[in-house]
Protein backbone atom coordinates (compact mmCIF):
# COMPACT_ATOMS: atom_id res chain seq x y z
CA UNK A 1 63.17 -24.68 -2.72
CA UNK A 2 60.75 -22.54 -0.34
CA UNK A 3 57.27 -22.52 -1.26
CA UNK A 4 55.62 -20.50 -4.15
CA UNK A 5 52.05 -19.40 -4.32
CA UNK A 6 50.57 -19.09 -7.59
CA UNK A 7 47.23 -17.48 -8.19
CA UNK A 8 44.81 -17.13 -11.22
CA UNK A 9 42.22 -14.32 -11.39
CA UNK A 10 39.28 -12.90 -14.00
CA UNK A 11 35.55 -12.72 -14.32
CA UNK A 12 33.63 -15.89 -14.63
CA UNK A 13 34.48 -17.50 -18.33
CA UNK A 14 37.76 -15.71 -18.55
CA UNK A 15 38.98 -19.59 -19.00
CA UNK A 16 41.26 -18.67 -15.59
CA UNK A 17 40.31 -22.36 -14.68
CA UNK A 18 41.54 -24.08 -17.44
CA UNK A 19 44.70 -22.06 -17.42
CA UNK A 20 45.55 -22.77 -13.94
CA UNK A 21 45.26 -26.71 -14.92
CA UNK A 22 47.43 -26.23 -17.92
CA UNK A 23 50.30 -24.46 -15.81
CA UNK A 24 50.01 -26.61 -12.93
CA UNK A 25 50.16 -29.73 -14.98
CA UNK A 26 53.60 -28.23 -16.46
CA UNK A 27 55.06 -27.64 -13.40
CA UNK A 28 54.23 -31.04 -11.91
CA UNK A 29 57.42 -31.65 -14.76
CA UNK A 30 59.50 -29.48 -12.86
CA UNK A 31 58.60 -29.57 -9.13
CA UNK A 32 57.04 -32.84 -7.61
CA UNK A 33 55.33 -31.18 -5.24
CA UNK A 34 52.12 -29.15 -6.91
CA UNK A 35 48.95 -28.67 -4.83
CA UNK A 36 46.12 -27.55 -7.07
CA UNK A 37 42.81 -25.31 -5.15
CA UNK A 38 40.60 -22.99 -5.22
CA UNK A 39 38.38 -20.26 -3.29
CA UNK A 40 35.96 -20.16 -2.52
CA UNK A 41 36.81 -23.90 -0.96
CA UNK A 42 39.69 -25.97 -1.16
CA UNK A 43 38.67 -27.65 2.37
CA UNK A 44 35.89 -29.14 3.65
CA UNK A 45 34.75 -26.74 5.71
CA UNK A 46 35.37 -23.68 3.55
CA UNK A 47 33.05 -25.99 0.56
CA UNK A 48 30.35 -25.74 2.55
CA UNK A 49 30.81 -22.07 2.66
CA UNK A 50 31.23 -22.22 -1.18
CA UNK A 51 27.60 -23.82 -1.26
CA UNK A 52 25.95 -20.70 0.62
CA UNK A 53 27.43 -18.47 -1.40
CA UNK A 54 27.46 -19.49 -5.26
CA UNK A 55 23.34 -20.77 -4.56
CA UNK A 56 20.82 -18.90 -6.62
CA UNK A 57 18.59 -19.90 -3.72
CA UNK A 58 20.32 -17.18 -1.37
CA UNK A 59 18.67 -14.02 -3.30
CA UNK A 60 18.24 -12.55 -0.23
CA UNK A 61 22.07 -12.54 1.35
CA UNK A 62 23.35 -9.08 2.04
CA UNK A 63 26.55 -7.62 0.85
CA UNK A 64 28.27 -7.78 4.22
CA UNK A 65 27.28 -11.39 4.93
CA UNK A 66 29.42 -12.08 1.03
CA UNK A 67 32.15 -10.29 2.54
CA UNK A 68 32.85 -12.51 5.58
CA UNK A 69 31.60 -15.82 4.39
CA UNK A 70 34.41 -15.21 1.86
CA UNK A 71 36.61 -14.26 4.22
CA UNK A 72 35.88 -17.31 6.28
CA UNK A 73 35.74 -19.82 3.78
CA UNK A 74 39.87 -17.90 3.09
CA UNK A 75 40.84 -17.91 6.62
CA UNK A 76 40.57 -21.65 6.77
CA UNK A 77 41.42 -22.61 3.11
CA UNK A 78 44.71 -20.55 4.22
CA UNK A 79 45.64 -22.35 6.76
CA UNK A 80 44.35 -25.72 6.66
CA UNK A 81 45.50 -25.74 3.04
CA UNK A 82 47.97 -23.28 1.59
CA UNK A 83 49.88 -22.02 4.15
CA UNK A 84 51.12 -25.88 5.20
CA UNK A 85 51.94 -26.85 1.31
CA UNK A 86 53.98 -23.39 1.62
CA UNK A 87 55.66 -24.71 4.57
CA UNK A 88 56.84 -27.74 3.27
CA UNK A 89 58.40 -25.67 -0.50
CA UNK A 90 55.11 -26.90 -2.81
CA UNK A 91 53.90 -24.48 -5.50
CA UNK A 92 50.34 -23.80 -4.74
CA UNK A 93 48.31 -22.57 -7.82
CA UNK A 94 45.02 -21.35 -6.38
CA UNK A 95 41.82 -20.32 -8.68
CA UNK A 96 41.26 -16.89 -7.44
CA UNK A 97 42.16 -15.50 -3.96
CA UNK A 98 42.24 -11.77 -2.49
CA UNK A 99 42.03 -9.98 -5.74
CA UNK A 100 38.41 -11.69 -6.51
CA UNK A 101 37.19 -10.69 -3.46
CA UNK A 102 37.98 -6.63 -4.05
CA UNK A 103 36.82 -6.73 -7.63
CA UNK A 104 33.68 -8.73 -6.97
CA UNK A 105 32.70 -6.99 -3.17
CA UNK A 106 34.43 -3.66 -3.40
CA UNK A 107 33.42 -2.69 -6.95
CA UNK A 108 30.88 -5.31 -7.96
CA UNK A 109 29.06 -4.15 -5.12
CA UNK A 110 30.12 -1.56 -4.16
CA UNK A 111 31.48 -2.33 -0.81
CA UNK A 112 34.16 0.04 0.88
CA UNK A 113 37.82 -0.90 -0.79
CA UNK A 114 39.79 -0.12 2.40
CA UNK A 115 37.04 -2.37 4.72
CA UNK A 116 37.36 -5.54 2.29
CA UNK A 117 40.70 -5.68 1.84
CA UNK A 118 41.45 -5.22 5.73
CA UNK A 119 39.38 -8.20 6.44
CA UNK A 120 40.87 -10.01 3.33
CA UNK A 121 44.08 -9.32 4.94
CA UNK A 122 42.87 -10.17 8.55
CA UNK A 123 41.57 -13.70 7.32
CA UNK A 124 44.98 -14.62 5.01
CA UNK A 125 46.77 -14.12 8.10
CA UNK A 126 48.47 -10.96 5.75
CA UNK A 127 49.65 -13.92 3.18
CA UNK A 128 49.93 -12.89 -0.73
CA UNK A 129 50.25 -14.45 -3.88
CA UNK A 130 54.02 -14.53 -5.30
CA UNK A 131 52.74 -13.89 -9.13
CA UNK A 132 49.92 -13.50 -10.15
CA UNK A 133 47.56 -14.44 -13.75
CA UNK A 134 45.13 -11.73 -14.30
CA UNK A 135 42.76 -12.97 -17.33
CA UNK A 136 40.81 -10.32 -18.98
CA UNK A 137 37.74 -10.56 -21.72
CA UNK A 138 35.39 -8.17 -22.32
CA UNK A 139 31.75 -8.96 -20.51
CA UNK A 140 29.81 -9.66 -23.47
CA UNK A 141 32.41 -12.52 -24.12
CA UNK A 142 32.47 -13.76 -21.09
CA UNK A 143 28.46 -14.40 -21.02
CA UNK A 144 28.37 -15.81 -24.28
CA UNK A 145 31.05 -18.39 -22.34
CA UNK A 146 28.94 -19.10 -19.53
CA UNK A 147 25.90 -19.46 -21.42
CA UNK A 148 27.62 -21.71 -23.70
CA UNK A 149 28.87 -23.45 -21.22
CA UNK A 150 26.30 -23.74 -18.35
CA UNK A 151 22.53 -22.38 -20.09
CA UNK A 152 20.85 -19.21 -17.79
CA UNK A 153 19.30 -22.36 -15.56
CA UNK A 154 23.26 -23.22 -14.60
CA UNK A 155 24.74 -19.67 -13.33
CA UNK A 156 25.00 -19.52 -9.81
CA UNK A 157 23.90 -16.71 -7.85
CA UNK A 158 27.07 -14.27 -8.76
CA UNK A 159 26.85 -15.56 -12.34
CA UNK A 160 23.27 -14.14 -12.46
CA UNK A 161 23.88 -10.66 -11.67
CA UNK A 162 23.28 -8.15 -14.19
CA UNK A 163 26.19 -6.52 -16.98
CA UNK A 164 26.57 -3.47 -15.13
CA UNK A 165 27.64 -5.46 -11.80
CA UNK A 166 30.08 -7.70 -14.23
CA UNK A 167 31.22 -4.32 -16.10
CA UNK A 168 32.50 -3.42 -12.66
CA UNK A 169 33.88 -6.25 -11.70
CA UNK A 170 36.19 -6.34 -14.85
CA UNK A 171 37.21 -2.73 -13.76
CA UNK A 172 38.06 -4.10 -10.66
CA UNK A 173 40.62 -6.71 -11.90
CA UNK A 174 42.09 -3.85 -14.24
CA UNK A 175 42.41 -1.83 -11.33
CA UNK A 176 44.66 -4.33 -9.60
CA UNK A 177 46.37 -4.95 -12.54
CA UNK A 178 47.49 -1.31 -13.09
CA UNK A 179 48.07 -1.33 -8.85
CA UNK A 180 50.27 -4.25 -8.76
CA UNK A 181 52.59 -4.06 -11.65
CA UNK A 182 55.14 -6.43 -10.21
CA UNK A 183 53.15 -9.07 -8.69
CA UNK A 184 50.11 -9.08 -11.55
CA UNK A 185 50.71 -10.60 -15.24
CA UNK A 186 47.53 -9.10 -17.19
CA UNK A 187 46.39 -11.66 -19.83
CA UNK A 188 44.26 -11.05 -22.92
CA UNK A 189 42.11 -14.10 -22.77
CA UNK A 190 40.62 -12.92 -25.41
CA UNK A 191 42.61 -15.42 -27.21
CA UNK A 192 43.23 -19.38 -28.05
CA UNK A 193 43.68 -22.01 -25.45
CA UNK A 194 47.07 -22.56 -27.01
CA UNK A 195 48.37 -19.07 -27.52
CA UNK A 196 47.16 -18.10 -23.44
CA UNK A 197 48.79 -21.38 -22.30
CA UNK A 198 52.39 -20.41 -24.52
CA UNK A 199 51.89 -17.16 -22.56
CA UNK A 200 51.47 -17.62 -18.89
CA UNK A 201 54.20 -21.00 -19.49
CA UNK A 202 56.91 -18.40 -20.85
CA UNK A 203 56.18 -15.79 -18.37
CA UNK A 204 55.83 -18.14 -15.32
CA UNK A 205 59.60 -19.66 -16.61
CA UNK A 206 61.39 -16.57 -17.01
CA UNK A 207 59.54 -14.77 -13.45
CA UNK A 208 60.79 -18.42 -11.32
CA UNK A 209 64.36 -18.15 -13.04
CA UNK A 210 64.26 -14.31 -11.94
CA UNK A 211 63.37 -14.87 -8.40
CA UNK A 212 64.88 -18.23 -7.70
C-alpha cells in the first residue's frame, strides 16, 4: 500500500485533537503502520520552534516572523518526519498542517494569501494532505472549550487573541472548505464525541475503499 497522509484541521477547541486519536487508533486495526504528529512540531527541532511560537511571553513577535517560524518548524517536520513514513506506505494523521497556517496568518492576520501559501508550499517541498478533517464550531463555543479546559492563565499566545482574530480564522477554514471540495471533509463539531468519531470513521472507510 503507498503511503497516505491524513490531516485534521479547526480553531483551537474544535476537539480536532481528540478526533485525530480516535481515527488513528482505528486504523492501527487496519494498517500496522500508523505514525501519529503534529505542527507545529513533530521533531525535535521543529518543538523548539513550537515553544517560540505558542509562548504568551513573545507579545512582541511580528506577523512575518509567525509566518516562517511556521514554515520552518513544516519544512523539517516534513521531511524528517512525514515524508519518510510516506515513503515506506504508513498513514500519517497529522494535527493541522498547511490549511492552519492560511486561516490563522492569511486571515487571522491578515497576511497576503498568495505570499503564505507560496512559502507553505516552498517549505512542504509542494507535499499535500490526501483527505482532509475540517472541524468547525462557532467561536463562542470554542472559548467556552478552552476556558474549560485550560483557565485564561493556560492559553498560549494564539489562544489569547481577541474574537474578531478567531472570527476570522473560522472564515478561513470555511474558505478552504468551500475551495477544496474533494480533498476537505467539513465536520460540524458542534456535536458528541461519539456521533463526530461515527462520522469521520464512515467517511475515512468509504474515501480509502474509493481511492485504493
Amino acid at each position: 500500500m503507498k503511503g497516505v497522509f491524513i490531516t485534521f484541521e479547526g480553531p483551537d477547541g474544535s476537539g480536532k485533537t481528540t478526533q485525530m486519536k480516535r481515527l488513528g487508533e482505528y486504523l492501527r486495526q487496519r494498517y500496522k503502520d500508523v505514525v501519529f504528529t503534529r505542527e507545529p512540531g513533530g521533531t525535535p527541532i521543529s518543538n523548539k520552534i513550537r515553544e517560540l511560537l505558542l509562548s504568551p511571553d513573545h507579545r512582541e513577535m511580528k506577523d512575518e516572523t509567525e509566518v516562517l517560524l511556521y514554515a520552518a518548524a513544516r519544512a523539517q517536520h516534513v521531511r524528517e518526519v512525514i515524508q519518510p513514513a510516506l515513503a515506506r506506505g504508513a498513514v500519517v494523521v497529522c494535527d493541522r498542517y498547511i490549511d492552519a497556517s492560511i486561516a490563522y496568518q492569511a486571515y487571522g492576520l491578515g497576511q497576503s494569501p498568495e505570499i503564505v501559501e507560496e512559502i507553505s508550499r516552498y517549505a512542504s517541498g509542494g507535499l499535500q494532505p490526501d483527505r482532509t478533517y475540517m472541524m468547525d464550531v462557532p467561536v463562542q463555543v470554542s472559548r467556552e472549550r478552552l476556558l474549560a479546559r485550560s483557565g485564561e492563565a493556560g492559553l498560549d499566545r494564539i489562544e489569547q487573541k481577541g474574537d474578531g482574530y478567531h472570527e476570522r480564522v473560522r472564515e478561513g477554514f470555511l474558505h478552504i472548505a468551500r475551495k477544496h471540495p474533494q480533498r476537505v471533509k467539513l465536520i460540524d463539531a458542534n456535536r458528541s464525541e461519539e456521533e463526530i468519531a461515527a462520522e469521520i470513521r464512515s467517511d475515512c472507510e468509504a474515501w480509502l475503499e474509493a481511492s485504493q
